[in-house]
PDB file of N, CA and C in Angstrom:
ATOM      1  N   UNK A   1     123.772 133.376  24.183  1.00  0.00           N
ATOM      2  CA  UNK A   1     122.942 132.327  24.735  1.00  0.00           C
ATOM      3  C   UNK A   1     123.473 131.948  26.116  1.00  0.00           C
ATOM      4  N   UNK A   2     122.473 132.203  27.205  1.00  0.00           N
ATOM      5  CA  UNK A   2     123.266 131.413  28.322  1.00  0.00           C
ATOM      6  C   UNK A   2     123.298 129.893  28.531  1.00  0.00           C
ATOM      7  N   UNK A   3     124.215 129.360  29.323  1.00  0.00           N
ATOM      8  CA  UNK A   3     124.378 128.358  29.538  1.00  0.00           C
ATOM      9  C   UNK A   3     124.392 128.234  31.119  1.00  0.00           C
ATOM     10  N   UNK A   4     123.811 127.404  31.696  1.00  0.00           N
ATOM     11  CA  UNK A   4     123.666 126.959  33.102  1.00  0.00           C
ATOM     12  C   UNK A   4     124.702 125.793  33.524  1.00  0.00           C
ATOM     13  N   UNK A   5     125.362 126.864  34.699  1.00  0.00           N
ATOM     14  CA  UNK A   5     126.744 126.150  35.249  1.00  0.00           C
ATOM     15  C   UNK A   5     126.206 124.837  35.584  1.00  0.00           C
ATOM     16  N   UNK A   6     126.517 123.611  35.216  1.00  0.00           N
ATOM     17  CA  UNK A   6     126.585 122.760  35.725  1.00  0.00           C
ATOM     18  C   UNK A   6     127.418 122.092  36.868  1.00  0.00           C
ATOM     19  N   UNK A   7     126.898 121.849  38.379  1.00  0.00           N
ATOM     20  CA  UNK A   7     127.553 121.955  39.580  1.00  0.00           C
ATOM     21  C   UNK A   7     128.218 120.123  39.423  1.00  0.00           C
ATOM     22  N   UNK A   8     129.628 119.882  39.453  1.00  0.00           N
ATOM     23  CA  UNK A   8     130.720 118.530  39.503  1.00  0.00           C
ATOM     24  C   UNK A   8     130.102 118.622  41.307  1.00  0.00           C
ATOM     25  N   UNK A   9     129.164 117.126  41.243  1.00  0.00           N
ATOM     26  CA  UNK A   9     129.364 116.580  42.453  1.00  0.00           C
ATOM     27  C   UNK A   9     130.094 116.017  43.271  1.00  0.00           C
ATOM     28  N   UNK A  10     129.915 115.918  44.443  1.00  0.00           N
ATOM     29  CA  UNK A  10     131.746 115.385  45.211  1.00  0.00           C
ATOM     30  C   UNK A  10     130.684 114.737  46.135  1.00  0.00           C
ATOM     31  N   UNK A  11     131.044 113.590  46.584  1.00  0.00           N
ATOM     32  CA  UNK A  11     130.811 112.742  47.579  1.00  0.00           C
ATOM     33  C   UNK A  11     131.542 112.535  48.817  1.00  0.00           C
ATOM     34  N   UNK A  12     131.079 112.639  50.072  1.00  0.00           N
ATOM     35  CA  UNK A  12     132.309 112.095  51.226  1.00  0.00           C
ATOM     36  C   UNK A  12     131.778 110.986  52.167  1.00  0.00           C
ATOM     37  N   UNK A  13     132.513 110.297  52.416  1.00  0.00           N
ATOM     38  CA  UNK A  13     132.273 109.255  53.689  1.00  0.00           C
ATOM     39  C   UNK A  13     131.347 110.010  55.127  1.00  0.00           C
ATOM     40  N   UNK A  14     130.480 109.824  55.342  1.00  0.00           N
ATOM     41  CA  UNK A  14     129.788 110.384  56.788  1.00  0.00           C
ATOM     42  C   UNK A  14     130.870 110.238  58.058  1.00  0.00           C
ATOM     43  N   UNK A  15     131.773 109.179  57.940  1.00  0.00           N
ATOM     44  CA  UNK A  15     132.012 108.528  58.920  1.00  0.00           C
ATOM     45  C   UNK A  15     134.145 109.515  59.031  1.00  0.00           C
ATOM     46  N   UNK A  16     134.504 108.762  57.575  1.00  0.00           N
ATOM     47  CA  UNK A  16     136.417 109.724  57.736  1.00  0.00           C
ATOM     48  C   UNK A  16     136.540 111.064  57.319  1.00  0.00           C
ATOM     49  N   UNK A  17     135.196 111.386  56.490  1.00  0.00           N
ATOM     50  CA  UNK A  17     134.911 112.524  55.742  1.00  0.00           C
ATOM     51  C   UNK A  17     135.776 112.489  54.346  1.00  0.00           C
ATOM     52  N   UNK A  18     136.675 111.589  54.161  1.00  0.00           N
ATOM     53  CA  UNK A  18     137.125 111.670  52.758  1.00  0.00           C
ATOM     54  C   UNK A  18     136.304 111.742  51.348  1.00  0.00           C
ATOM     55  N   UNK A  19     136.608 112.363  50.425  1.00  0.00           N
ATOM     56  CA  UNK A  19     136.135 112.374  49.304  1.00  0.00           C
ATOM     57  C   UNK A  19     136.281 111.103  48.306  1.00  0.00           C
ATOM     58  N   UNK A  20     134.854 110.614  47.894  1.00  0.00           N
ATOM     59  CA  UNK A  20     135.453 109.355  47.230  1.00  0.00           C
ATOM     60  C   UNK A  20     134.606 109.742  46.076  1.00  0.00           C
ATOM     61  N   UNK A  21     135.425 109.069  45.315  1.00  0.00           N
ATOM     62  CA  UNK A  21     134.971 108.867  43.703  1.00  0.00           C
ATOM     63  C   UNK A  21     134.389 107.078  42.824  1.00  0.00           C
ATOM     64  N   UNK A  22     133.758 107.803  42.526  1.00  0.00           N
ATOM     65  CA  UNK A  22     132.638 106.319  41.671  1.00  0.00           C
ATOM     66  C   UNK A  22     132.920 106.297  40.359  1.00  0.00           C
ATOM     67  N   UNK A  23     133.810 104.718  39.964  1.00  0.00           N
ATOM     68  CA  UNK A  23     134.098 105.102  38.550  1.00  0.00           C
ATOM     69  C   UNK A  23     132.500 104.333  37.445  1.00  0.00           C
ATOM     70  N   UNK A  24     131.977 103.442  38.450  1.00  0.00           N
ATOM     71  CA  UNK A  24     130.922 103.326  38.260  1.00  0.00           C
ATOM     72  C   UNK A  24     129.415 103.297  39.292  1.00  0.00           C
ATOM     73  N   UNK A  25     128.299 103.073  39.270  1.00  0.00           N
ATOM     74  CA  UNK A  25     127.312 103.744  40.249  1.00  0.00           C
ATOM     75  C   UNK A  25     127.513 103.030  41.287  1.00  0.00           C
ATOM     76  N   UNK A  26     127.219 103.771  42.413  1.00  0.00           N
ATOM     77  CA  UNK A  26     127.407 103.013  43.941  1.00  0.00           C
ATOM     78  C   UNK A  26     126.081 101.896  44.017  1.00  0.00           C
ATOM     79  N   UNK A  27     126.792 100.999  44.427  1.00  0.00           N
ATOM     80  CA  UNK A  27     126.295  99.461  44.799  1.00  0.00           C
ATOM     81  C   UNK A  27     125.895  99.826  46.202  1.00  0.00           C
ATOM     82  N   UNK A  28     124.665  98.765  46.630  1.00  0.00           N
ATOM     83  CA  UNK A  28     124.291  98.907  47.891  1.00  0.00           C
ATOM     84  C   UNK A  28     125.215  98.737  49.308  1.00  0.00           C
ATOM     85  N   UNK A  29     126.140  97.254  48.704  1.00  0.00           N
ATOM     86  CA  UNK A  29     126.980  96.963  50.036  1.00  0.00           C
ATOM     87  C   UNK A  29     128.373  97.224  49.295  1.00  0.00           C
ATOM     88  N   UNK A  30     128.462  98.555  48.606  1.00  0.00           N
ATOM     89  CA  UNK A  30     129.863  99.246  48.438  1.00  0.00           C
ATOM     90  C   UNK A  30     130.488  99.404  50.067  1.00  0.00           C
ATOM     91  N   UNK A  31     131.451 100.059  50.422  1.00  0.00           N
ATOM     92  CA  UNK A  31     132.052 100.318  51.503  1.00  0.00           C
ATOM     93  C   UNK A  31     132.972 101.552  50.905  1.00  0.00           C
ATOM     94  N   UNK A  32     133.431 102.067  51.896  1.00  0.00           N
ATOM     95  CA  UNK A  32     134.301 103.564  51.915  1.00  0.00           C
ATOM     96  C   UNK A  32     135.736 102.681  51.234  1.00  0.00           C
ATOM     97  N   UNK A  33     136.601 103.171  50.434  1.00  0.00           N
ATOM     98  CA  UNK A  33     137.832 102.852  50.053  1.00  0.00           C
ATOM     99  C   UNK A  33     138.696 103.255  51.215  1.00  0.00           C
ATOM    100  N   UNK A  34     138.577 104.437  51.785  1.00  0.00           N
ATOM    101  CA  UNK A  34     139.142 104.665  53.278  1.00  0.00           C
ATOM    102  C   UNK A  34     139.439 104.443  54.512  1.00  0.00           C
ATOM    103  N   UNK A  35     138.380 103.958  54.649  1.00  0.00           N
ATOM    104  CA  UNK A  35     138.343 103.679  56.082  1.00  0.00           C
ATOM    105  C   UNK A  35     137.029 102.389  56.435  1.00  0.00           C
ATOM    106  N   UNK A  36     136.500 101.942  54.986  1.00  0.00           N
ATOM    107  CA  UNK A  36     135.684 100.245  55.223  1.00  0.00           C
ATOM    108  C   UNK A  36     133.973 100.529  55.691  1.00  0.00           C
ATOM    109  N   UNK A  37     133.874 101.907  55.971  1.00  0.00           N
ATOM    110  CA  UNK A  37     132.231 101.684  56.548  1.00  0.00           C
ATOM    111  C   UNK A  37     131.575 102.155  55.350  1.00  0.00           C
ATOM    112  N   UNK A  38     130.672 101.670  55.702  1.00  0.00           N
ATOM    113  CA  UNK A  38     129.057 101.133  54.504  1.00  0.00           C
ATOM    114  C   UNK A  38     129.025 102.259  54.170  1.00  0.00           C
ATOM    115  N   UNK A  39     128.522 102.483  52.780  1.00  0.00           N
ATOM    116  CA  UNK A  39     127.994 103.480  52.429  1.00  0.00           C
ATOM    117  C   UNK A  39     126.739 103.914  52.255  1.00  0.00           C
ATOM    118  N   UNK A  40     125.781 103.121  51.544  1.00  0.00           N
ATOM    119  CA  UNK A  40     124.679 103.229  51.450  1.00  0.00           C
ATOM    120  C   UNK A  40     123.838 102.869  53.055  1.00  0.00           C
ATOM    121  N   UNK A  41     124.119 104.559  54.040  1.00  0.00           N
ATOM    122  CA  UNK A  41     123.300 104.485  54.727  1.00  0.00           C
ATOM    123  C   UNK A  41     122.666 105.864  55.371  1.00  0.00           C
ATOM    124  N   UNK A  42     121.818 105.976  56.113  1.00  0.00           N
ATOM    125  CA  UNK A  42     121.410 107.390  56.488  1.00  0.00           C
ATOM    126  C   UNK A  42     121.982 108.502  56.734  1.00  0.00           C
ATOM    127  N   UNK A  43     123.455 107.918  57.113  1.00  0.00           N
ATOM    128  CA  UNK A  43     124.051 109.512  57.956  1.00  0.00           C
ATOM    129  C   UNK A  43     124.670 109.829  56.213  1.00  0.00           C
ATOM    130  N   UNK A  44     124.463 109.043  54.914  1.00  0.00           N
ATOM    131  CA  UNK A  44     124.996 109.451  54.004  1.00  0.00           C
ATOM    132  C   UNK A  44     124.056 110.029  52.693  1.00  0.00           C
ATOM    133  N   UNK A  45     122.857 109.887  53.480  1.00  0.00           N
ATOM    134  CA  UNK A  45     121.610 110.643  52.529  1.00  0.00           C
ATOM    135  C   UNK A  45     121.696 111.697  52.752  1.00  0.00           C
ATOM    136  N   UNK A  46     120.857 112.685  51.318  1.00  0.00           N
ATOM    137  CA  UNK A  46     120.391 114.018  51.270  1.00  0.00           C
ATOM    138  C   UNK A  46     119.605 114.040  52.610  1.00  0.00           C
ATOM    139  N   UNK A  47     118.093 112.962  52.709  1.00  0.00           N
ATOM    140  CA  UNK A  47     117.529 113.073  53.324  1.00  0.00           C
ATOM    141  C   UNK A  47     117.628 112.852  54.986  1.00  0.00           C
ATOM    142  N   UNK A  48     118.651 112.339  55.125  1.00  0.00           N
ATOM    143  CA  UNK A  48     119.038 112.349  56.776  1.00  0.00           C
ATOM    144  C   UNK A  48     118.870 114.106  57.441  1.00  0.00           C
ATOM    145  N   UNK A  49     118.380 113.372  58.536  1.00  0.00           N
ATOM    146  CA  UNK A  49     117.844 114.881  59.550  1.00  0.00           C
ATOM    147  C   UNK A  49     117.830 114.113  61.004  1.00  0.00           C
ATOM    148  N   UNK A  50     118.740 114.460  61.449  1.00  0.00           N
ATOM    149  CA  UNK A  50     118.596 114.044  62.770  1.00  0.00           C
ATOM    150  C   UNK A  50     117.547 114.613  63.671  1.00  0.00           C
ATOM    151  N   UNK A  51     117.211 115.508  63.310  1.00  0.00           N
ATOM    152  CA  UNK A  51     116.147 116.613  63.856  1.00  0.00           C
ATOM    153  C   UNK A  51     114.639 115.958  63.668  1.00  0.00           C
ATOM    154  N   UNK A  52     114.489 115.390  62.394  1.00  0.00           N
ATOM    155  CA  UNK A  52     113.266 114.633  61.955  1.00  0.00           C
ATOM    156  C   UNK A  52     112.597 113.785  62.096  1.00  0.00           C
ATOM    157  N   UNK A  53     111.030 113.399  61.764  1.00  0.00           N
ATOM    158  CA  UNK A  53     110.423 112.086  62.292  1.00  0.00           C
ATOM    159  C   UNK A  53     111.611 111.580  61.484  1.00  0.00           C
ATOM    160  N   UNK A  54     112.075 109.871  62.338  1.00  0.00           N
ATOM    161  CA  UNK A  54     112.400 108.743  62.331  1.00  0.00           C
ATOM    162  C   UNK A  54     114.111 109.196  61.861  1.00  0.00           C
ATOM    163  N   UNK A  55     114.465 110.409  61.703  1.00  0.00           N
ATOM    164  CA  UNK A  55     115.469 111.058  61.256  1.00  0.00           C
ATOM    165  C   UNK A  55     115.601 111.374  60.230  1.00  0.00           C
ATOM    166  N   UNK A  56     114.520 111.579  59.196  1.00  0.00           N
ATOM    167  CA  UNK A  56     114.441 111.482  58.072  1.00  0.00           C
ATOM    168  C   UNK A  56     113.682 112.274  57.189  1.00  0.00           C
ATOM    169  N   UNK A  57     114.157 112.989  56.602  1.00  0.00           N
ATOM    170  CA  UNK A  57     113.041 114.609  55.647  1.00  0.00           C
ATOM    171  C   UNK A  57     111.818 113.884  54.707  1.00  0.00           C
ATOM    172  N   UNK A  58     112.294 112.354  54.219  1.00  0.00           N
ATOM    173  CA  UNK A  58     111.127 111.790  53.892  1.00  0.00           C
ATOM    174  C   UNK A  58     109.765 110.912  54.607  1.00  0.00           C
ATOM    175  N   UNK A  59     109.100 111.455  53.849  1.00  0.00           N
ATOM    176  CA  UNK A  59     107.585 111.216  54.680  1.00  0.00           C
ATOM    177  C   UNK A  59     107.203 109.748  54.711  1.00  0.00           C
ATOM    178  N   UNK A  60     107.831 108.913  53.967  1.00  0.00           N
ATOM    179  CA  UNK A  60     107.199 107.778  54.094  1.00  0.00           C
ATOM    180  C   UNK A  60     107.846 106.615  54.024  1.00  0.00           C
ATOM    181  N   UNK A  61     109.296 107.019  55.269  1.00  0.00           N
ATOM    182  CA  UNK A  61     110.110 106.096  55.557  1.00  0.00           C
ATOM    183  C   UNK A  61     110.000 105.170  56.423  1.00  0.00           C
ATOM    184  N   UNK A  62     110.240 103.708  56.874  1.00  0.00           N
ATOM    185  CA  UNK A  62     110.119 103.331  57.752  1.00  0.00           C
ATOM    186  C   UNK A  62     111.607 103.390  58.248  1.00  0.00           C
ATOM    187  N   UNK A  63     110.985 102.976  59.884  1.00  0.00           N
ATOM    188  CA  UNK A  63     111.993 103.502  60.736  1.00  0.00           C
ATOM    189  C   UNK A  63     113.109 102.209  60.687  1.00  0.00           C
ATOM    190  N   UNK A  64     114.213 103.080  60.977  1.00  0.00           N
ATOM    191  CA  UNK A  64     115.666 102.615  60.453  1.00  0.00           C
ATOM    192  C   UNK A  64     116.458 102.523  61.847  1.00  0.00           C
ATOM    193  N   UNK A  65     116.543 101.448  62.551  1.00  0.00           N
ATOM    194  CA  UNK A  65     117.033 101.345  63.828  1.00  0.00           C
ATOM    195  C   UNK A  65     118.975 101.996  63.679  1.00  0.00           C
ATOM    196  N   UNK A  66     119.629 101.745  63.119  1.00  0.00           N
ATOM    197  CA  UNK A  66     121.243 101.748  63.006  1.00  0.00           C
ATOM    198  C   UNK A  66     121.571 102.592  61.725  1.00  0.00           C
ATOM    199  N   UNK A  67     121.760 103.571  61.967  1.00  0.00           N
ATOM    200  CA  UNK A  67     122.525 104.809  60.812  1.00  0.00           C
ATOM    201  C   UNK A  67     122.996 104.617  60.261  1.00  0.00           C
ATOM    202  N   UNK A  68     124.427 103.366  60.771  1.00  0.00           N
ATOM    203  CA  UNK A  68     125.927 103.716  60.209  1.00  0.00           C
ATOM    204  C   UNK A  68     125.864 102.364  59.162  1.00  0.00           C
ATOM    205  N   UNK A  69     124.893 101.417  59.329  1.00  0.00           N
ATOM    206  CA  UNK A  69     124.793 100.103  58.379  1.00  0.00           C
ATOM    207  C   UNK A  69     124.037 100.470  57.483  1.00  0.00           C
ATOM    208  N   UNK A  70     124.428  99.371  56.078  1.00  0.00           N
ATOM    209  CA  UNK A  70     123.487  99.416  54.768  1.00  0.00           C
ATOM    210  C   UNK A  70     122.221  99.102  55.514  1.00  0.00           C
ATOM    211  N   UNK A  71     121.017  99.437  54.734  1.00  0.00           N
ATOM    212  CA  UNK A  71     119.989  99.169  54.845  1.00  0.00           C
ATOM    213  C   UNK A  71     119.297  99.127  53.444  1.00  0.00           C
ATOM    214  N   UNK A  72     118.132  98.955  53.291  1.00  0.00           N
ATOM    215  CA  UNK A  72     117.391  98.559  52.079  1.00  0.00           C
ATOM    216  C   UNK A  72     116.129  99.890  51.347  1.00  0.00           C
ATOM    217  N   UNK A  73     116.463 101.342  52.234  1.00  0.00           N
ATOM    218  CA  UNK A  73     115.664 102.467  51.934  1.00  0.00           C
ATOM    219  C   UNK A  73     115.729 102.675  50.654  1.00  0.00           C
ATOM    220  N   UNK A  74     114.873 102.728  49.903  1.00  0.00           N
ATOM    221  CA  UNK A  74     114.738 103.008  48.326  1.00  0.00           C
ATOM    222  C   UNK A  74     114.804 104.582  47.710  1.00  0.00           C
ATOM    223  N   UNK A  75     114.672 105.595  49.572  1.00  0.00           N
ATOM    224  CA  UNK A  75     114.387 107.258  48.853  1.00  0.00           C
ATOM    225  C   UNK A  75     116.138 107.238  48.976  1.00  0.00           C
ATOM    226  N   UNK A  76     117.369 106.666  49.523  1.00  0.00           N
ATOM    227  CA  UNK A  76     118.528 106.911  49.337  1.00  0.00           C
ATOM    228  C   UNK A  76     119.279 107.857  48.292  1.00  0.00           C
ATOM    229  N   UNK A  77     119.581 108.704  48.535  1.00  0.00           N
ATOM    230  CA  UNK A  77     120.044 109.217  47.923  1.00  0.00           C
ATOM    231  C   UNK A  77     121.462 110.388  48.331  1.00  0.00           C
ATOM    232  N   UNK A  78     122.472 109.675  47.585  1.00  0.00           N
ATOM    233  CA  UNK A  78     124.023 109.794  48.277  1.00  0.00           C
ATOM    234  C   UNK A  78     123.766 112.117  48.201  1.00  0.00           C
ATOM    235  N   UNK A  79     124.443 112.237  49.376  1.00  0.00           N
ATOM    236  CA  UNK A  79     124.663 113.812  49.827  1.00  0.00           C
ATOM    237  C   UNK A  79     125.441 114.151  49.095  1.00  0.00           C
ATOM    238  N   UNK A  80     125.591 115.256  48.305  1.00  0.00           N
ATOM    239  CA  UNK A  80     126.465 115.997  47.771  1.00  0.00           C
ATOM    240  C   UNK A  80     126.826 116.992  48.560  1.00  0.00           C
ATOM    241  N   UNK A  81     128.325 117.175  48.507  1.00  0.00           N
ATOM    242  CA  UNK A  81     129.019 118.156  49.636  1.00  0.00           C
ATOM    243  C   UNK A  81     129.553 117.602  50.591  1.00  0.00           C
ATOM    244  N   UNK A  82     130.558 118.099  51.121  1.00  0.00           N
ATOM    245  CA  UNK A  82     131.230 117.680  52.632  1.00  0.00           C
ATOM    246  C   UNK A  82     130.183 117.560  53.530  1.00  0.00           C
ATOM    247  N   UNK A  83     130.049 117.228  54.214  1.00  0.00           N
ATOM    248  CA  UNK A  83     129.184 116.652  55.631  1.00  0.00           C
ATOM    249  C   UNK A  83     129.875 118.059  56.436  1.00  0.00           C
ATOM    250  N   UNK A  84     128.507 118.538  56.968  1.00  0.00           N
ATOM    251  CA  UNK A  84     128.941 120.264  57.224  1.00  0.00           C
ATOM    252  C   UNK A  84     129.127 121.056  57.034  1.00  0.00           C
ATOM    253  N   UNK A  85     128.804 121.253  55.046  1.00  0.00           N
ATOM    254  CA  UNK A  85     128.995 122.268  54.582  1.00  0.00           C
ATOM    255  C   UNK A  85     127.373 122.881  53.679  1.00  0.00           C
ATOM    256  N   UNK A  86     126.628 122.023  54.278  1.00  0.00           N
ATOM    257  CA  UNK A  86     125.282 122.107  53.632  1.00  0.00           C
ATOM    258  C   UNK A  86     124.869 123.884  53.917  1.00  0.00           C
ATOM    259  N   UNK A  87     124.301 124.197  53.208  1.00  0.00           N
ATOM    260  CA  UNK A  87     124.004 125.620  53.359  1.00  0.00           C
ATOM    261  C   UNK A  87     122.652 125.877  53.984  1.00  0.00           C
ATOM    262  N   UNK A  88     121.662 125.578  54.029  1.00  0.00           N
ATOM    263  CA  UNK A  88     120.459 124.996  54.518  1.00  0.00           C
ATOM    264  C   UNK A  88     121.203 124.593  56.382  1.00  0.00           C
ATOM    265  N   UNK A  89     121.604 124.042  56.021  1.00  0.00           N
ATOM    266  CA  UNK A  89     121.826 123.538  57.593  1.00  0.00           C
ATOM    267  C   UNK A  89     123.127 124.381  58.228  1.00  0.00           C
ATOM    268  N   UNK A  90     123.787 125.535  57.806  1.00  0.00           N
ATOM    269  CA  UNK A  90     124.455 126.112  58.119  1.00  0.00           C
ATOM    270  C   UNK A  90     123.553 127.334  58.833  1.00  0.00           C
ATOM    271  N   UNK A  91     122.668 127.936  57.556  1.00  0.00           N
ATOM    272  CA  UNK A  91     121.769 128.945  58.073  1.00  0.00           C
ATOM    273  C   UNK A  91     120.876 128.627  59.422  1.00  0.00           C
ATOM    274  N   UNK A  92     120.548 127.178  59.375  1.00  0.00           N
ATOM    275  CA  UNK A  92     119.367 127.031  60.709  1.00  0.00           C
ATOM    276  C   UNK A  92     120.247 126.832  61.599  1.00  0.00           C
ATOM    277  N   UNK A  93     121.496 126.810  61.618  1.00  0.00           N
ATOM    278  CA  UNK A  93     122.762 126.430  62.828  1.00  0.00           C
ATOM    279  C   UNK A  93     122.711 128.164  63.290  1.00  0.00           C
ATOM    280  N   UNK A  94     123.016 128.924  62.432  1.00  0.00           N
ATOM    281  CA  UNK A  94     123.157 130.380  62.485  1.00  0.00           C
ATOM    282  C   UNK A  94     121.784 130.712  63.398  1.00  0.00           C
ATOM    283  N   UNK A  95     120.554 130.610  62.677  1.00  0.00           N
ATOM    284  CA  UNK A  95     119.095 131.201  63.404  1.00  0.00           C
ATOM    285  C   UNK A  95     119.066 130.550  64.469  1.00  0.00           C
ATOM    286  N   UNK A  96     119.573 128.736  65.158  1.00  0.00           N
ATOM    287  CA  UNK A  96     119.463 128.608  66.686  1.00  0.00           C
ATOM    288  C   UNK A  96     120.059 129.192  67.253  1.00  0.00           C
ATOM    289  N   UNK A  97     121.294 129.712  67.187  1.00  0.00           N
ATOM    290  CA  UNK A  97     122.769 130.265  68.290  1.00  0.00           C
ATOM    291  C   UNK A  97     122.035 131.486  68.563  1.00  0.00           C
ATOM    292  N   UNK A  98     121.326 132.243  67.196  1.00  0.00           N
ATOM    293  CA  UNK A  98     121.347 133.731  67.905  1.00  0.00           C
ATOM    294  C   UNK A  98     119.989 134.151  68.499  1.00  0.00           C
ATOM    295  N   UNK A  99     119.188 132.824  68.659  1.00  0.00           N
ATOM    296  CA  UNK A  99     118.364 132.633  69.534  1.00  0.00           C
ATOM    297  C   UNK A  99     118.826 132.782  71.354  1.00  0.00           C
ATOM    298  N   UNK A 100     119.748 132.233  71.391  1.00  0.00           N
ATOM    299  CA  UNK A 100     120.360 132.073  73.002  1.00  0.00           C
ATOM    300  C   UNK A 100     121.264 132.762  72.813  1.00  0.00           C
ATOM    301  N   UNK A 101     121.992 133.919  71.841  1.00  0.00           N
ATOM    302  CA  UNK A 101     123.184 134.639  71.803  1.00  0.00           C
ATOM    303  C   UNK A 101     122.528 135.887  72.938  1.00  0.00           C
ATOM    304  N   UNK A 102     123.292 136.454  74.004  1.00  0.00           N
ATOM    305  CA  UNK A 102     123.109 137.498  74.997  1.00  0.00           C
ATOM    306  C   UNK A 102     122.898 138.238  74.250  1.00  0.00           C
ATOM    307  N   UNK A 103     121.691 139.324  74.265  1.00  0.00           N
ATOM    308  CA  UNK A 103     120.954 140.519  74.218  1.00  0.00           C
ATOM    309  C   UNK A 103     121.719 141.684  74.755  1.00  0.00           C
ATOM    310  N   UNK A 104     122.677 142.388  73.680  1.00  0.00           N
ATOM    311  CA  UNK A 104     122.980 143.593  73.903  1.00  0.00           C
ATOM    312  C   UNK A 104     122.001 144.641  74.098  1.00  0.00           C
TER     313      UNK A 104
END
């Protein structure tokens, strides 16, 4: 019978990049144990896209003046993975460079 690996999520600060752990669910005006900045905010969503309307992969956000503060977005939802190790955003990092990479 197979069984489907179940992936142990890891969380990090947007801001020191440390890994933090929740012994219970993250609260809105939690803060980093590290280094004190907010957590519940854009640069710490799945859905953050700097690239995106309003910066944001969801369609029916309103716009969010300040990144790095709590705010009250309800699609929130904390990033799994180091900040920079997204695979999705590794590959479209890869397809811009070799856009402008010199033509042997």
């Amino acid at each position: 019978m197979w069984i489907p690996k179940v992936e142990e999520k890891k969380f990090f600060c947007h801001k020191c990049r440390n890994e933090l752990v929740f012994d219970v669910k993250m609260q809105r005006r939690d803060a980093c144990t590290h280094c004190g900045a907010d957590l519940h905010v854009c640069k710490n969503c799945e859905y953050w896209d700097p690239g995106a309307h309003n910066q944001c992969r969801e369609k029916i956000t309103e716009y969010i003046p300040d990144r790095d503060s709590t705010n009250h977005c309800t699609f929130f939802t904390f990033r799994n993975g180091e900040p920079g190790t997204n695979e999705a955003e590794l590959k479209a990092k890869a397809r811009l460079s070799s856009l402008f990479a010199p033509k042997k």
